[in-house]
Protein backbone atom coordinates (compact mmCIF):
# COMPACT_ATOMS: atom_id res chain seq x y z
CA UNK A 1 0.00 0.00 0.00
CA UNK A 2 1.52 3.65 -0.96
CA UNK A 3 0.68 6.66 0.66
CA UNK A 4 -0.85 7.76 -3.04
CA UNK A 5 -4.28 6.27 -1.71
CA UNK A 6 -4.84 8.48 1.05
CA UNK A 7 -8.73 8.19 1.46
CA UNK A 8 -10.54 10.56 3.20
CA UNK A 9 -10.81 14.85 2.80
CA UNK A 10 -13.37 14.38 5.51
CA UNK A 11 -11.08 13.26 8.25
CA UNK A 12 -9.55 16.82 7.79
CA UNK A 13 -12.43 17.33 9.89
CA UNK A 14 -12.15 14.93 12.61
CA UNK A 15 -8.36 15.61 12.97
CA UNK A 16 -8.99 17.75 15.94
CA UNK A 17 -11.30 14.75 18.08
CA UNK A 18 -8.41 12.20 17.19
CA UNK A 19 -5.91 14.17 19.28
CA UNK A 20 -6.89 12.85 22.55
CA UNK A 21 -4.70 11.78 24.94
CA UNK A 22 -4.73 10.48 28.70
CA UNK A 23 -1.93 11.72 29.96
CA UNK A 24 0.78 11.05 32.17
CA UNK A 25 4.55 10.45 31.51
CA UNK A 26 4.42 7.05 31.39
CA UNK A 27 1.72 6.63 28.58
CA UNK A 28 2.05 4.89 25.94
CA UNK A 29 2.16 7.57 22.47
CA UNK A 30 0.24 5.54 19.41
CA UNK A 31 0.44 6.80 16.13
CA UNK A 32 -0.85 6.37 12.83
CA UNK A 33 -0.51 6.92 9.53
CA UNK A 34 -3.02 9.99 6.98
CA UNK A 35 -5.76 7.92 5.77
CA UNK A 36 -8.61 6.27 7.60
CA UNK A 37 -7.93 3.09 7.51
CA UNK A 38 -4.67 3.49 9.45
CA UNK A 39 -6.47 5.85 11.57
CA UNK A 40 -9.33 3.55 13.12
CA UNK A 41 -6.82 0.72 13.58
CA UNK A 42 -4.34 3.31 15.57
CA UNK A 43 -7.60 4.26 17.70
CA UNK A 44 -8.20 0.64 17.78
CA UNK A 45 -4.63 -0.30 19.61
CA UNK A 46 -5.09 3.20 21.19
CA UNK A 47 -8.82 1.40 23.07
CA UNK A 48 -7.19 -1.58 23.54
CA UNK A 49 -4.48 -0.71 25.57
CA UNK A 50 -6.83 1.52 27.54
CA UNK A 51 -9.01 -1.13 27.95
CA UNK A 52 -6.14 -3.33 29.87
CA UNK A 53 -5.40 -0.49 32.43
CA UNK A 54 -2.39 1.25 30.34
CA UNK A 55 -2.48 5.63 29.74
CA UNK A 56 -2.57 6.44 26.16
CA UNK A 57 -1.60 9.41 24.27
CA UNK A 58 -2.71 9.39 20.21
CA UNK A 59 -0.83 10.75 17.53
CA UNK A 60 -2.66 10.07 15.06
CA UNK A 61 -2.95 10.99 11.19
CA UNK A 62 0.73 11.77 11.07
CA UNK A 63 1.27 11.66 7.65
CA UNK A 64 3.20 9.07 5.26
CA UNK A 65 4.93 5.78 5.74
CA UNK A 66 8.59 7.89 5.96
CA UNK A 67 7.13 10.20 8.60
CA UNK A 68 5.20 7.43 10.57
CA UNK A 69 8.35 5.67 10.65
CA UNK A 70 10.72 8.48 11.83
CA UNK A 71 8.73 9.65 13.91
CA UNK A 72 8.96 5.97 15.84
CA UNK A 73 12.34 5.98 15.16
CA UNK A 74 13.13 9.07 17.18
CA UNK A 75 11.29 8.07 19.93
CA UNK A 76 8.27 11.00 19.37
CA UNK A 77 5.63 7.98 19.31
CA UNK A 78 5.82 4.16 20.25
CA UNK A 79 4.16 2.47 18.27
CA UNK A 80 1.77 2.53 15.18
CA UNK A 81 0.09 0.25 12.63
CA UNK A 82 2.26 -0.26 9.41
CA UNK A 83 1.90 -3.06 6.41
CA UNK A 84 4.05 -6.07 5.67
CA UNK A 85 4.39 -5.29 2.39
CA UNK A 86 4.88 -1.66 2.71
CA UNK A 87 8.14 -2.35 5.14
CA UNK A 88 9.31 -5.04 2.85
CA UNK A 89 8.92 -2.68 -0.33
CA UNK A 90 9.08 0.80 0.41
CA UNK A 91 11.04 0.26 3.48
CA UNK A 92 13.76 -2.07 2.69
CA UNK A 93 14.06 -2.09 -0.75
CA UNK A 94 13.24 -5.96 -1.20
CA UNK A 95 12.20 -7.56 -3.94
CA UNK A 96 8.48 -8.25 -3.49
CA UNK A 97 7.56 -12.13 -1.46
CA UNK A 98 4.38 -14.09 -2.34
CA UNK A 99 4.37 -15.65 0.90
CA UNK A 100 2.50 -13.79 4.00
CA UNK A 101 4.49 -15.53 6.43
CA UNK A 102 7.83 -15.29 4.68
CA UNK A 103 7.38 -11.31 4.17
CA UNK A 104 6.71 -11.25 7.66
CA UNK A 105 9.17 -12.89 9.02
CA UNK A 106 11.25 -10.80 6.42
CA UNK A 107 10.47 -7.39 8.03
CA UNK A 108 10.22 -8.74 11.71
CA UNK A 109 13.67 -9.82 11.29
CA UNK A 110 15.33 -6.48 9.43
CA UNK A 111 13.59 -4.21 11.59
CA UNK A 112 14.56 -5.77 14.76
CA UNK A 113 18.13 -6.21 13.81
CA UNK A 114 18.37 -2.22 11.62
CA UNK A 115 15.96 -0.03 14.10
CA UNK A 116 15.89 -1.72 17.57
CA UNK A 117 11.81 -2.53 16.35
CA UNK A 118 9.33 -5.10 17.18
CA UNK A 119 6.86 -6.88 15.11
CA UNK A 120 3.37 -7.38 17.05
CA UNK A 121 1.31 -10.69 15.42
CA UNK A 122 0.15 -9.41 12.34
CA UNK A 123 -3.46 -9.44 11.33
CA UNK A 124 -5.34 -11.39 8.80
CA UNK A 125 -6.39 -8.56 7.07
CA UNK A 126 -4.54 -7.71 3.84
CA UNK A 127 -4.81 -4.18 2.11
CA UNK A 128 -3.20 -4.92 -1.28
CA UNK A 129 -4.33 -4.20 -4.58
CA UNK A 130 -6.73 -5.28 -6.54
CA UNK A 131 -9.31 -5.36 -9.59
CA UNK A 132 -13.04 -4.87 -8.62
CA UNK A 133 -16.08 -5.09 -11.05
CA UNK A 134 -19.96 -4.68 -10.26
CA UNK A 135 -21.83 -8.25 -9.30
CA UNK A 136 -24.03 -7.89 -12.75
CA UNK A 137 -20.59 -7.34 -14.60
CA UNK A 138 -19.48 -10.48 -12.47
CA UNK A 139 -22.35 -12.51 -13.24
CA UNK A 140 -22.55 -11.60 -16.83
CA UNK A 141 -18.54 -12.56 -18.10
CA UNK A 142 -18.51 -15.27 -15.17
CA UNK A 143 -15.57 -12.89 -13.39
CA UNK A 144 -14.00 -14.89 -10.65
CA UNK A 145 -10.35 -14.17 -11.33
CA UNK A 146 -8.21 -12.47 -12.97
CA UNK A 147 -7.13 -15.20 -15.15
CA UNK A 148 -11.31 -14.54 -16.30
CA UNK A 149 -10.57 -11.03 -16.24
CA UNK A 150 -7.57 -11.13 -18.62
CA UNK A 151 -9.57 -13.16 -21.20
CA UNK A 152 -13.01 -10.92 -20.81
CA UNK A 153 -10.90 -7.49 -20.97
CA UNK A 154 -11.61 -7.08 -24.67
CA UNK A 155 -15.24 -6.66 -23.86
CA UNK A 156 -14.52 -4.46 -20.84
CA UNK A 157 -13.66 -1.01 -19.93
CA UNK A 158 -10.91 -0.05 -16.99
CA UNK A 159 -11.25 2.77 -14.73
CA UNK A 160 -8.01 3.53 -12.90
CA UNK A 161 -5.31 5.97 -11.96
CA UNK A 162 -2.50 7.40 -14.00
CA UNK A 163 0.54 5.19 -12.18
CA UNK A 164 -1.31 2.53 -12.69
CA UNK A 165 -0.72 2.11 -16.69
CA UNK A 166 3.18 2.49 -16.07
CA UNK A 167 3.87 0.78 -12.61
CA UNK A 168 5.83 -2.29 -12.76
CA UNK A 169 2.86 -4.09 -10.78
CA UNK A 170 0.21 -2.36 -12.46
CA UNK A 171 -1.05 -2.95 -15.95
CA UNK A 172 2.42 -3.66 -17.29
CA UNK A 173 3.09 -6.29 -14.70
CA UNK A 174 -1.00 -7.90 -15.19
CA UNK A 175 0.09 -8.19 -19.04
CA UNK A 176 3.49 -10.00 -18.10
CA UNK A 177 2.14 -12.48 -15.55
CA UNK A 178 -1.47 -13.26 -17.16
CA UNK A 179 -0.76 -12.55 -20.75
CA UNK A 180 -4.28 -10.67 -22.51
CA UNK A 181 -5.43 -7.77 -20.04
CA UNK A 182 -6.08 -5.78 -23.53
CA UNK A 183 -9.16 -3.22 -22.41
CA UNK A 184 -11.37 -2.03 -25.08
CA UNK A 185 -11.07 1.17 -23.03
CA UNK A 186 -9.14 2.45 -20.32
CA UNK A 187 -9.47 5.90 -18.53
CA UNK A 188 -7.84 7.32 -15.57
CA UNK A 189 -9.66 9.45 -12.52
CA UNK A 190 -8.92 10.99 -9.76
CA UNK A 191 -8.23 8.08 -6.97
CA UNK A 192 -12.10 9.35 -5.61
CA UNK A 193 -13.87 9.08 -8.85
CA UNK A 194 -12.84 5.55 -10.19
CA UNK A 195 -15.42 4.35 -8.32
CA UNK A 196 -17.93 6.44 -9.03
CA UNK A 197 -17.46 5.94 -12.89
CA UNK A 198 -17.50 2.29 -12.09
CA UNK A 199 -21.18 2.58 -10.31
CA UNK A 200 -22.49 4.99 -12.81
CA UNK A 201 -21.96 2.58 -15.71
CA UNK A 202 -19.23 4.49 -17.19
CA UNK A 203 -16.79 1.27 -16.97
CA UNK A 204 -16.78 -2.00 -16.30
CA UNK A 205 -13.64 -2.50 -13.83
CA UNK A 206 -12.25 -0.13 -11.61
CA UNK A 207 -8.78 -0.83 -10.02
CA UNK A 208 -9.19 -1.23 -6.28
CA UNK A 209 -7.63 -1.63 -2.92
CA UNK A 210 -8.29 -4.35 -1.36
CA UNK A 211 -10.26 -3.29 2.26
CA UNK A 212 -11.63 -0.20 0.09
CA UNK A 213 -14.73 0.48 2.22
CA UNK A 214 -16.86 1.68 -1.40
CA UNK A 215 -16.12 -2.90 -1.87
CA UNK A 216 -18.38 -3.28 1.18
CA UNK A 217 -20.71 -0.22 0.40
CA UNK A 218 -21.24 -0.75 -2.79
CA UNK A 219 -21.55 -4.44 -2.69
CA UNK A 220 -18.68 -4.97 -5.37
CA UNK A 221 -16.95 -8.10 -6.46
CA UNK A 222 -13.18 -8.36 -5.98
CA UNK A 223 -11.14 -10.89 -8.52
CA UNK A 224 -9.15 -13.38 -7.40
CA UNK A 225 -5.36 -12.82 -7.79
CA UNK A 226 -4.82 -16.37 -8.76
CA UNK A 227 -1.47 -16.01 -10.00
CA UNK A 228 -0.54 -13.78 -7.29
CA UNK A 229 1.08 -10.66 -8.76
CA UNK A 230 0.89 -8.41 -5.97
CA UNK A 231 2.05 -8.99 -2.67
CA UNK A 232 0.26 -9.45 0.64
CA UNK A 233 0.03 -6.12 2.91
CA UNK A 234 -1.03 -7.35 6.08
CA UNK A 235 -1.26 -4.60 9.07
CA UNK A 236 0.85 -5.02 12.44
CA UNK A 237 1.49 -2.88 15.29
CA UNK A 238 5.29 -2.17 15.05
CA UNK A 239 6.54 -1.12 18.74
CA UNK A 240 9.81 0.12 19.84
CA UNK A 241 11.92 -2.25 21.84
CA UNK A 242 12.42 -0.52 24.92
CA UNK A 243 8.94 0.46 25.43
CA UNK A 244 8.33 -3.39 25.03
CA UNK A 245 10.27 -3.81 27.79
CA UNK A 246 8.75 -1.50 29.82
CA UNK A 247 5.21 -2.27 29.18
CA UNK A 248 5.09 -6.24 28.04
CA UNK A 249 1.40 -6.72 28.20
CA UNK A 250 1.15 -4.25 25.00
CA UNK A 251 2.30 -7.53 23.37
CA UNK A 252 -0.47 -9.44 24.98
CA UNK A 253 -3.16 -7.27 24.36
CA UNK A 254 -2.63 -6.19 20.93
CA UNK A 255 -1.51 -9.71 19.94
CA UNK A 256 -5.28 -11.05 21.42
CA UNK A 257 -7.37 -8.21 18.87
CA UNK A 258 -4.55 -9.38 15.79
CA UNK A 259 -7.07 -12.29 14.48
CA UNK A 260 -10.39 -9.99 14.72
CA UNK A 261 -9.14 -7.19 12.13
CA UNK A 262 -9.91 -9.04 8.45
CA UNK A 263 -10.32 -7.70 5.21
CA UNK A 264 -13.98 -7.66 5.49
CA UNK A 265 -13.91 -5.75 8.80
CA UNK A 266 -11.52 -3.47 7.23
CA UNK A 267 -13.90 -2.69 4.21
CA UNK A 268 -16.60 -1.87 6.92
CA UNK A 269 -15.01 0.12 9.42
CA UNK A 270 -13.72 1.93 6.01
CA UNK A 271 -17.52 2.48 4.97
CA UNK A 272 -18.15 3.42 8.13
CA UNK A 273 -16.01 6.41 7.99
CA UNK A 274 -16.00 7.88 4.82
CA UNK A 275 -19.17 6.68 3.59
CA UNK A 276 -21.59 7.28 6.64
CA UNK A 277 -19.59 10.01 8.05
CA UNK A 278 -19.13 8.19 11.46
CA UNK A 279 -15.93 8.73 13.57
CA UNK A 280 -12.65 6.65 13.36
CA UNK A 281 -12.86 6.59 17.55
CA UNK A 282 -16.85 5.52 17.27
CA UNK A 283 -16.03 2.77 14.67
CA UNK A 284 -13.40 1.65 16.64
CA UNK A 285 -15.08 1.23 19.41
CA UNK A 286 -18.14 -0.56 18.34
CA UNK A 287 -15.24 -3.07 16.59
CA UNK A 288 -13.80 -3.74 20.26
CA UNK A 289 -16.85 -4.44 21.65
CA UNK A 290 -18.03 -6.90 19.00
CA UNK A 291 -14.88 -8.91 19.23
CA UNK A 292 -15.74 -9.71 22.96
């Protein structure tokens, strides 16, 4: 996941209620990154650790993966919610992994041994890219995959973004490893509108993320990457070491909620913001208590 897909002008607006903190010198500073997914699942860790007796402060909607980062690194925050395959990629400079388990281990291992960082369990949940089509689109080229997709594409038209037709794991890299993905159209919008010219019949596919709350809105149908072209970008709390030490049950307690945040959750809590206007702390919440 890049920082290109920040999602929501709205949260502009809740900035300001997403400052809260509980004080004391002891508490435990939890950041996130600019876009709302990030966001709830900082105020998510940020509950959780309140919930088991430890003071919070939140530091949320920092800004991109480099600030996030340094901002750990330095010590100004303790821990925030970052993506296996963002570290591996962005962060490290590795070639991508097809394996969740291997690219976690990857990062896990780097970041302890280059920043003095901790890898929490990492969730289920995996924010990667993705093709997404409309269930009567679905229904009528029998789109599963996107070994269907790459066969149907004549007959289809793509809504996307501009990097998309030149990255090396965009449309470039769907040619390479499917073969066909010819469109008999393809138009590029504004990361907000590719949706919208998806729903208004104005294309046929629309290039997605994959825990994209319009998915779950919108009840859309995401392909199968069968052949696995892009890799998995499952989220994790990554904690500094010595605050680890100082405070071992944030392993415990973050570790218990890991299994609970899924794609499908994701897409929800997503919706939840930026569709029905609700706040990250609010959605959060009701998540917490519907995992007990």
């Amino acid at each position: 996941m890049t920082i290109t897909r920040a999602r929501a002008l709205a949260l502009l607006a809740a900035a300001p209620a997403l400052a809260r903190c509980s004080g004391g010198t002891s508490a435990i500073r939890v950041g996130s990154k600019n876009f709302t997914e990030s966001i709830v699942i900082g105020e998510i860790y940020a509950q959780a650790l309140e919930g088991a007796g430890m003071r919070v402060e939140r530091h949320l909607n920092l800004g991109s993966t480099e600030i996030a980062l340094a901002a750990l690194r330095r010590g100004s925050i303790d821990l925030y919610p970052e993506y296996t395959g963002t570290a591996l990629i962005d962060v490290l400079h590795h070639a991508p992994l097809a394996s969740p388990s291997e690219i976690y281990r990857t990062v896990r291992d780097a970041f302890a041994r280059e920043y003095a960082l901790a890898w929490l369990q990492p969730s289920p949940m995996n924010d990667s890219q993705g093709l997404a089509t409309t269930r009567a689109i679905a229904e009528r080229y029998r789109l599963r995959t996107l070994s269907d997709l790459s066969v149907a594409a004549p007959h289809l038209r793509l809504a996307t973004i501009p990097e998309f037709l030149s990255r090396p794991d965009g449309l470039p890299g769907l040619q390479r490893r499917y073969g066909g993905f010819r469109f008999a159209s393809v138009r590029t919008y504004d990361i907000a509108l590719k949706y919208q010219a998806l729903l208004d019949g104005r294309a046929d596919v629309a290039t997605a993320f994959t825990t994209d709350g319009e998915i779950a809105h919108a009840h859309l149908v995401l392909l199968e990457d069968d052949k696995h072209l892009w890799p998995p970008y499952n989220v994790a709390p990554v904690v500094r070491n010595a605050v680890l030490a100082r405070e071992p049950k944030i392993a415990r307690v973050l570790d218990a909620i890991a299994p609970a945040i899924t794609s499908a959750r994701a897409q929800q809590m997503n919706a939840a913001v930026e569709d029905d206007g609700r706040d990250p702390s609010e959605v959060a919440s009701a998540f917490l208590k519907a995992t007990r």
